[in-house]
PDB file of N, CA and C in Angstrom:
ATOM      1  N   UNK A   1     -32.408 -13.301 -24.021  1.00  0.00           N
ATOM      2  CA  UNK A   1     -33.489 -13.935 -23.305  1.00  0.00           C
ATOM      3  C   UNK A   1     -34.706 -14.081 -24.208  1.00  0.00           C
ATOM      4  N   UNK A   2     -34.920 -13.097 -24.889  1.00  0.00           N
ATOM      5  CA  UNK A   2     -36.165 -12.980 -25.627  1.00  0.00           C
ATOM      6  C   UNK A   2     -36.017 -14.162 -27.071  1.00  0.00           C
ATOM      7  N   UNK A   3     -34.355 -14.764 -27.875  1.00  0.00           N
ATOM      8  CA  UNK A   3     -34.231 -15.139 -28.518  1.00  0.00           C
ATOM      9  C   UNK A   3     -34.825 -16.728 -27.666  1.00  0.00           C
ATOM     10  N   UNK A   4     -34.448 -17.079 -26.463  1.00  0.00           N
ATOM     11  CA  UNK A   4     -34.464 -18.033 -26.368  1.00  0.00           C
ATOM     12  C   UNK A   4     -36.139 -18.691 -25.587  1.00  0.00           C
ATOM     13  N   UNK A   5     -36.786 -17.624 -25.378  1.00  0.00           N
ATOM     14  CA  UNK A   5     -38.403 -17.279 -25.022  1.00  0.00           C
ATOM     15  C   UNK A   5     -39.022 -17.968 -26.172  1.00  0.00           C
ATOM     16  N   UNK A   6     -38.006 -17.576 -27.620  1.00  0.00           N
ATOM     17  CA  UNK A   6     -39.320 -17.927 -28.423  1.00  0.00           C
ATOM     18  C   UNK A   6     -38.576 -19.031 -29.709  1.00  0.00           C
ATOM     19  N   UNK A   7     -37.616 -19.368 -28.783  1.00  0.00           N
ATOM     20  CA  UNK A   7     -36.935 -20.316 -29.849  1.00  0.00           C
ATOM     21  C   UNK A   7     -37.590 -21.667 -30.454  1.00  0.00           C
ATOM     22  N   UNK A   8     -37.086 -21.689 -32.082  1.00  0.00           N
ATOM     23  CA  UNK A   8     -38.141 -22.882 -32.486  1.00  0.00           C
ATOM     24  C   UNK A   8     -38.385 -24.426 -31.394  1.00  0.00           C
ATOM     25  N   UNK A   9     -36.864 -24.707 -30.993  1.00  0.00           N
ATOM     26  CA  UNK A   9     -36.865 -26.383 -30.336  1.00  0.00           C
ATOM     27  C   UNK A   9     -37.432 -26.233 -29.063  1.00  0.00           C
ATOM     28  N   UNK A  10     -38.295 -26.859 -28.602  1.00  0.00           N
ATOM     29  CA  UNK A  10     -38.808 -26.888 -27.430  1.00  0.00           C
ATOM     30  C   UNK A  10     -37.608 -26.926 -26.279  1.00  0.00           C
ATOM     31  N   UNK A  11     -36.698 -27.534 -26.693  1.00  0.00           N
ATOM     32  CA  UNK A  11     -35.498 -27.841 -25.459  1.00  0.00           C
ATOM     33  C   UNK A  11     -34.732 -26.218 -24.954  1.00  0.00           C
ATOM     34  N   UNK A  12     -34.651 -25.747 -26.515  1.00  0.00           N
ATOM     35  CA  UNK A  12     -34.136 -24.334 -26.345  1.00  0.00           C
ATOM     36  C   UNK A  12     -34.922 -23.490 -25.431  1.00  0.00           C
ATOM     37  N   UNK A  13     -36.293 -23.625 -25.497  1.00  0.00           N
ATOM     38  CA  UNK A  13     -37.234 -22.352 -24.465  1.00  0.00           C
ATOM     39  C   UNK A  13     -37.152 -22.728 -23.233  1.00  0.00           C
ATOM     40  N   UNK A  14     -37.407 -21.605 -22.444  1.00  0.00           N
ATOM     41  CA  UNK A  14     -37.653 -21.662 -21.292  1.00  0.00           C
ATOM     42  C   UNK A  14     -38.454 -22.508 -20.456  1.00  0.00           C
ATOM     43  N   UNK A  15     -38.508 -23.425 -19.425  1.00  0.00           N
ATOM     44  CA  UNK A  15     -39.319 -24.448 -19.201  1.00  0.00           C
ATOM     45  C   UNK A  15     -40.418 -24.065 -18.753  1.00  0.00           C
ATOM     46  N   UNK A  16     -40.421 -22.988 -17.753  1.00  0.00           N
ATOM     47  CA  UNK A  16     -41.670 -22.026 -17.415  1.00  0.00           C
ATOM     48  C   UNK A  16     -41.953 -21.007 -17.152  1.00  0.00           C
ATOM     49  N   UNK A  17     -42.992 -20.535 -17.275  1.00  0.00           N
ATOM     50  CA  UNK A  17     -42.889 -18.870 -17.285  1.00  0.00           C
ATOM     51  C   UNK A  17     -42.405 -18.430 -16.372  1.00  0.00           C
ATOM     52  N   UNK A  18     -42.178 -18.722 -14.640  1.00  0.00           N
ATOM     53  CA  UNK A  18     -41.581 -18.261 -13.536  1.00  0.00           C
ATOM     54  C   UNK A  18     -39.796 -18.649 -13.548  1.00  0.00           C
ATOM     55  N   UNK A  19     -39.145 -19.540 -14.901  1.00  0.00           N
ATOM     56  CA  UNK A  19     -37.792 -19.482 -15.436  1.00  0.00           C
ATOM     57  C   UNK A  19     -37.314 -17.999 -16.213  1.00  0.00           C
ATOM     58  N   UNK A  20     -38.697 -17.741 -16.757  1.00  0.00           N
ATOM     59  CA  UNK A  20     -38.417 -16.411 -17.745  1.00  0.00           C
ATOM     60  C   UNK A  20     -38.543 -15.438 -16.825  1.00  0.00           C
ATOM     61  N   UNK A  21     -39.410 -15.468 -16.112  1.00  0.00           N
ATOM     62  CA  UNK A  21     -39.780 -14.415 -15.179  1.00  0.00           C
ATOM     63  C   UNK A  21     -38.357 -13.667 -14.273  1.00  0.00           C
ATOM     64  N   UNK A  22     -37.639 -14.988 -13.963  1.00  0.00           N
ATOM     65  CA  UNK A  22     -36.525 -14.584 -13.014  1.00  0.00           C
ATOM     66  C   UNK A  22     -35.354 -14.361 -13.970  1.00  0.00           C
ATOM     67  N   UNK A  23     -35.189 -15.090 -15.370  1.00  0.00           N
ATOM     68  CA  UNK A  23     -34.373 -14.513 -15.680  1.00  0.00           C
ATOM     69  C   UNK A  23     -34.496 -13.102 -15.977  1.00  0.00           C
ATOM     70  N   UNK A  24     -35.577 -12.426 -16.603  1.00  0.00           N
ATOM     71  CA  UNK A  24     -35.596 -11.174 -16.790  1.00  0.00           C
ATOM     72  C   UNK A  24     -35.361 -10.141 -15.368  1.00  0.00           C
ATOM     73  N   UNK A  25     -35.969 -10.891 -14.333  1.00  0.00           N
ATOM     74  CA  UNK A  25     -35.553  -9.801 -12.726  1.00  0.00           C
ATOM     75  C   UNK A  25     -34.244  -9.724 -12.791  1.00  0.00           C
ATOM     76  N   UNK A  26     -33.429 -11.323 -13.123  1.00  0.00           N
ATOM     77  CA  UNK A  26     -32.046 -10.938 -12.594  1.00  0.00           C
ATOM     78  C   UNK A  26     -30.832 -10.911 -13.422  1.00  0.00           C
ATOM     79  N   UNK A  27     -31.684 -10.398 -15.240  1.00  0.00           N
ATOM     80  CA  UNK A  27     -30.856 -10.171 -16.068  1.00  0.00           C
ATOM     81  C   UNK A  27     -29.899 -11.823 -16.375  1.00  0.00           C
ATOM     82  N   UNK A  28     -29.996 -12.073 -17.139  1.00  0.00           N
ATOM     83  CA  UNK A  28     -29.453 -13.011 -18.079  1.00  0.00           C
ATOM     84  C   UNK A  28     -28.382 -12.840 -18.867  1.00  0.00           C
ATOM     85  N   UNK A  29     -26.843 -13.180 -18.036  1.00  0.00           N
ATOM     86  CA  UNK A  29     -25.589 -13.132 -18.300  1.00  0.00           C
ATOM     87  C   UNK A  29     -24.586 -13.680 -19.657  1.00  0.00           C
ATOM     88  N   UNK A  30     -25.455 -15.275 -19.644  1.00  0.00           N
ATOM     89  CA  UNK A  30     -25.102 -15.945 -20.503  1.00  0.00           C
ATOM     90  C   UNK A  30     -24.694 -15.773 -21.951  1.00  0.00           C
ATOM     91  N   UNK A  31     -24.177 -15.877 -22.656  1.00  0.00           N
ATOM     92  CA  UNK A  31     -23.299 -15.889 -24.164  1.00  0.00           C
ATOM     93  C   UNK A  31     -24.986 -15.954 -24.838  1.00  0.00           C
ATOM     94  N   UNK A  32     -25.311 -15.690 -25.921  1.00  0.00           N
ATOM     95  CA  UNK A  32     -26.615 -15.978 -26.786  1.00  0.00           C
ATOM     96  C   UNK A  32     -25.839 -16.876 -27.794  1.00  0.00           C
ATOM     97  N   UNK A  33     -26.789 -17.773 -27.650  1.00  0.00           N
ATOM     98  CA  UNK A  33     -26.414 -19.145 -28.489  1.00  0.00           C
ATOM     99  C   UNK A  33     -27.355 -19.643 -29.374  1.00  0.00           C
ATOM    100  N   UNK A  34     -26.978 -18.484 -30.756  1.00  0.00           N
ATOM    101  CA  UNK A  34     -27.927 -19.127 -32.194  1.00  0.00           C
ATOM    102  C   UNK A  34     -27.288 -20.044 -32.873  1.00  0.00           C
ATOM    103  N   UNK A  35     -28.412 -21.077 -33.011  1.00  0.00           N
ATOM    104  CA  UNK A  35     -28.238 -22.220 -33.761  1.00  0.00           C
ATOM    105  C   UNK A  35     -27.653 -21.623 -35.395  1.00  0.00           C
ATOM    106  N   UNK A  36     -26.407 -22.192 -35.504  1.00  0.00           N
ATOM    107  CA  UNK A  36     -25.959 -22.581 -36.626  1.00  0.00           C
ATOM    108  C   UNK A  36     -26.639 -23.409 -37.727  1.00  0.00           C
ATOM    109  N   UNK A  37     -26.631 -22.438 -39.146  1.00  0.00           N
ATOM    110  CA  UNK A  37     -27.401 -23.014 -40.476  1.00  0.00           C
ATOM    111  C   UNK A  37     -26.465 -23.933 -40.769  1.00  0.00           C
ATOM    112  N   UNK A  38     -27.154 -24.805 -41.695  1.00  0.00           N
ATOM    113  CA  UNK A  38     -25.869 -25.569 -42.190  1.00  0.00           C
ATOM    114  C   UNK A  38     -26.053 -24.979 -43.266  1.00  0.00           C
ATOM    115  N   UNK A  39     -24.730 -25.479 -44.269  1.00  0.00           N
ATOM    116  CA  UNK A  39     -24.244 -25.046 -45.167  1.00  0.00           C
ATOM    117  C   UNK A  39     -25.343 -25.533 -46.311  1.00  0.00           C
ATOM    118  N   UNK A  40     -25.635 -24.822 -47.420  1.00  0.00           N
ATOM    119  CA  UNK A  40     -26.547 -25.192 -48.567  1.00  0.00           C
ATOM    120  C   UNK A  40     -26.455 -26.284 -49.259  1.00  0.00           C
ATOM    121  N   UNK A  41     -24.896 -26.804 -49.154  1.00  0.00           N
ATOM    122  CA  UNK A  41     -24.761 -27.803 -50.158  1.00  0.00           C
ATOM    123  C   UNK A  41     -25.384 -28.754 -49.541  1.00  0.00           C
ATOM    124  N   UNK A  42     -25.366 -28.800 -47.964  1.00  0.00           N
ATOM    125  CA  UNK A  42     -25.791 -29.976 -47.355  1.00  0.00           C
ATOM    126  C   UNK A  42     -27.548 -30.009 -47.204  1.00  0.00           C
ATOM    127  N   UNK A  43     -27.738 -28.915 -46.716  1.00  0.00           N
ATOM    128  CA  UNK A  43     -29.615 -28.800 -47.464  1.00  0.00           C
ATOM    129  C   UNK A  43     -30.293 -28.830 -48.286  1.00  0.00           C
ATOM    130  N   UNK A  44     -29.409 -28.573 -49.281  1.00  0.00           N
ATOM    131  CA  UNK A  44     -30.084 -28.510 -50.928  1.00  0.00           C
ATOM    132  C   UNK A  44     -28.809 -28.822 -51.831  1.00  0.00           C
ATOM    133  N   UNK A  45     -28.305 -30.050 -52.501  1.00  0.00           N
ATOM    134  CA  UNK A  45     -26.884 -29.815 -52.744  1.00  0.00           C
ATOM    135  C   UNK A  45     -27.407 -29.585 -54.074  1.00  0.00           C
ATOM    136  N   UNK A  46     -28.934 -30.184 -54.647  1.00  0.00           N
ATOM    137  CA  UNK A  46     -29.075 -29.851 -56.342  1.00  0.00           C
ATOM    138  C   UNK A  46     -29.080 -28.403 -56.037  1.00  0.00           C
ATOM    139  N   UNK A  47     -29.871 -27.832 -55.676  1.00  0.00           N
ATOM    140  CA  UNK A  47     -29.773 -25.713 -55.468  1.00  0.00           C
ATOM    141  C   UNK A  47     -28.498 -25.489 -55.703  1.00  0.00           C
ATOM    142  N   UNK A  48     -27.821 -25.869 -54.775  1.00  0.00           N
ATOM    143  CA  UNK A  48     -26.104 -25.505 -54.783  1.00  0.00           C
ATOM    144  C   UNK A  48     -25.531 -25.576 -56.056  1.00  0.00           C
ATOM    145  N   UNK A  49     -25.370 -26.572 -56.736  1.00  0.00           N
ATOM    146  CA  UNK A  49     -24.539 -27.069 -57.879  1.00  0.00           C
ATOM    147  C   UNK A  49     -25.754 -26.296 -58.610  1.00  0.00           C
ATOM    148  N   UNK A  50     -27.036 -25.945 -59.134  1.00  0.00           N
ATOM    149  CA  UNK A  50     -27.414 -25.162 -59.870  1.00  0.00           C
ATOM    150  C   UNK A  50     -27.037 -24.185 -60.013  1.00  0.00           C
ATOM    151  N   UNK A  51     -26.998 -23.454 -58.786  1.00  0.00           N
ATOM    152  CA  UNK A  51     -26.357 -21.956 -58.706  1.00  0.00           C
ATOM    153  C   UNK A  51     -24.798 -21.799 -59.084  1.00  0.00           C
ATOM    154  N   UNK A  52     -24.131 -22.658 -58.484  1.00  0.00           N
ATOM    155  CA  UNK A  52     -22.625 -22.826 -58.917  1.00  0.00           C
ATOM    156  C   UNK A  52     -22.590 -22.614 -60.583  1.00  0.00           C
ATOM    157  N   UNK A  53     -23.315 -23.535 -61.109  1.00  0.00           N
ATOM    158  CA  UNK A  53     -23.285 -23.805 -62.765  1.00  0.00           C
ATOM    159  C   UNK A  53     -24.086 -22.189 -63.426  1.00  0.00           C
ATOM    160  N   UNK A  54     -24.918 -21.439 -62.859  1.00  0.00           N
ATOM    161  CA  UNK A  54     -25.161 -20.373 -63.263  1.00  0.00           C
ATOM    162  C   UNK A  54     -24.022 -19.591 -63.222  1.00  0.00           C
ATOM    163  N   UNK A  55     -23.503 -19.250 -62.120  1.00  0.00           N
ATOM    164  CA  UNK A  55     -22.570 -18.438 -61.894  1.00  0.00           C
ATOM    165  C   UNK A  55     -21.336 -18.392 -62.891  1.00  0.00           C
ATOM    166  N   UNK A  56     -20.959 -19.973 -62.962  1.00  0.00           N
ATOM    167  CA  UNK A  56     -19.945 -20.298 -64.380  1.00  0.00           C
ATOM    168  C   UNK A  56     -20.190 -19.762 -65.176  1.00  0.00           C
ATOM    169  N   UNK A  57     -21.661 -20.201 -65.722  1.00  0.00           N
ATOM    170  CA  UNK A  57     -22.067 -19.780 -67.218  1.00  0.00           C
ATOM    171  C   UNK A  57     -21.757 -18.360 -67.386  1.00  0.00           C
ATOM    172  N   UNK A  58     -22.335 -17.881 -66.099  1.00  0.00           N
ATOM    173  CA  UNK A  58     -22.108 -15.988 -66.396  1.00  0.00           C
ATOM    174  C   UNK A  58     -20.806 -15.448 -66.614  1.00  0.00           C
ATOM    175  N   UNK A  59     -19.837 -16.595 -65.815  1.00  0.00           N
ATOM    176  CA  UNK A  59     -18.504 -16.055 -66.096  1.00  0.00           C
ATOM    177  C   UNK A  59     -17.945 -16.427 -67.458  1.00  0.00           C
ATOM    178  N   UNK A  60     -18.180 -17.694 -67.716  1.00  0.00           N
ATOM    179  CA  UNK A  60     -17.641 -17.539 -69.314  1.00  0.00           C
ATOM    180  C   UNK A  60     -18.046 -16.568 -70.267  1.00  0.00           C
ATOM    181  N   UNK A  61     -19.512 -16.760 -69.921  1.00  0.00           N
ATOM    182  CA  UNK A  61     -19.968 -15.489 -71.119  1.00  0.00           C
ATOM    183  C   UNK A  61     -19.519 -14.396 -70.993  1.00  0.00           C
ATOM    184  N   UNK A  62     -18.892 -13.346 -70.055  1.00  0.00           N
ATOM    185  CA  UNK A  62     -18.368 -12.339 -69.753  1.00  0.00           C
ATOM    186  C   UNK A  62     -16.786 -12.675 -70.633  1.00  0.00           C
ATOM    187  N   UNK A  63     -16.406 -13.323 -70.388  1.00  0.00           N
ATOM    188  CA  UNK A  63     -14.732 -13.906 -70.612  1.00  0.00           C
ATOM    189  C   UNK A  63     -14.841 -14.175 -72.490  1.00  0.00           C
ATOM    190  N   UNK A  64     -15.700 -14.615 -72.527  1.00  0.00           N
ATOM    191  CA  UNK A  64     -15.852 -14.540 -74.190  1.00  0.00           C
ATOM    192  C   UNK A  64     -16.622 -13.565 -74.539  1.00  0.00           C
ATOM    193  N   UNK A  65     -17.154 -12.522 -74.215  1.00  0.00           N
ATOM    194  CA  UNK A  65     -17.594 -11.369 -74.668  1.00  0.00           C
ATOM    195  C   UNK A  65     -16.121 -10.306 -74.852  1.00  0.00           C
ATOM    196  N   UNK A  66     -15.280 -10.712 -73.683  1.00  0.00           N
ATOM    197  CA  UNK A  66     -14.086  -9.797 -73.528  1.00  0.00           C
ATOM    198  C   UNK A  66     -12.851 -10.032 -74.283  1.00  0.00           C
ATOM    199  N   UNK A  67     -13.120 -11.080 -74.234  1.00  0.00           N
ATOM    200  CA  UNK A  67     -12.099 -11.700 -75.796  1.00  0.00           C
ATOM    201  C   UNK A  67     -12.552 -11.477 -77.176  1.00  0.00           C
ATOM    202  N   UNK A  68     -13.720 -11.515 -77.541  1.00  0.00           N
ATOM    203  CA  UNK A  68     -14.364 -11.147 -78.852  1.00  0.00           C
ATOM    204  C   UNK A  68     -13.971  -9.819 -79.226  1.00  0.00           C
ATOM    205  N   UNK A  69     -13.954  -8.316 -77.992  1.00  0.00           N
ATOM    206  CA  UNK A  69     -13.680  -7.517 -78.159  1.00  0.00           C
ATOM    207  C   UNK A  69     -12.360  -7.200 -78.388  1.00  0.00           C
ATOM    208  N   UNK A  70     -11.244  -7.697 -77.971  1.00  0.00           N
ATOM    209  CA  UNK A  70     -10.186  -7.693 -78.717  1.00  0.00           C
ATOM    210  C   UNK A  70      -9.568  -7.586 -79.900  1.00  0.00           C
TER     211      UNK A  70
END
């Protein structure tokens, strides 16, 4: 109840305080329904593929550090 009291979308909140009021008297049954993030690539896909390409780099360099030692 309290997630959806203060949820960002206007559609999500409560329409008026005597909606909140009664749900809290008569307890609020319903499933809690948080909005799903989307995925990064789709919010930021340069971030994404940056980080991807770090992560590589770190792995090769590990993989040729471990072969050198051989």
């Amino acid at each position: 109840m309290l997630l959806k009291a203060v949820a960002r979308e206007k559609k999500a909140r409560f329409t008026t305080a005597e909606e909140f009021l009664l749900a809290l008297e008569l307890g609020d049954r319903s499933r809690l329904r948080v909005p799903r993030q989307s995925p990064l690539l789709e919010r930021n896909p340069a971030l994404f593929w940056r980080g991807l390409s770090v992560v590589s780099v770190i792995v090769n360099l590990v993989l040729l550090f471990l072969l050198n030692k051989r």
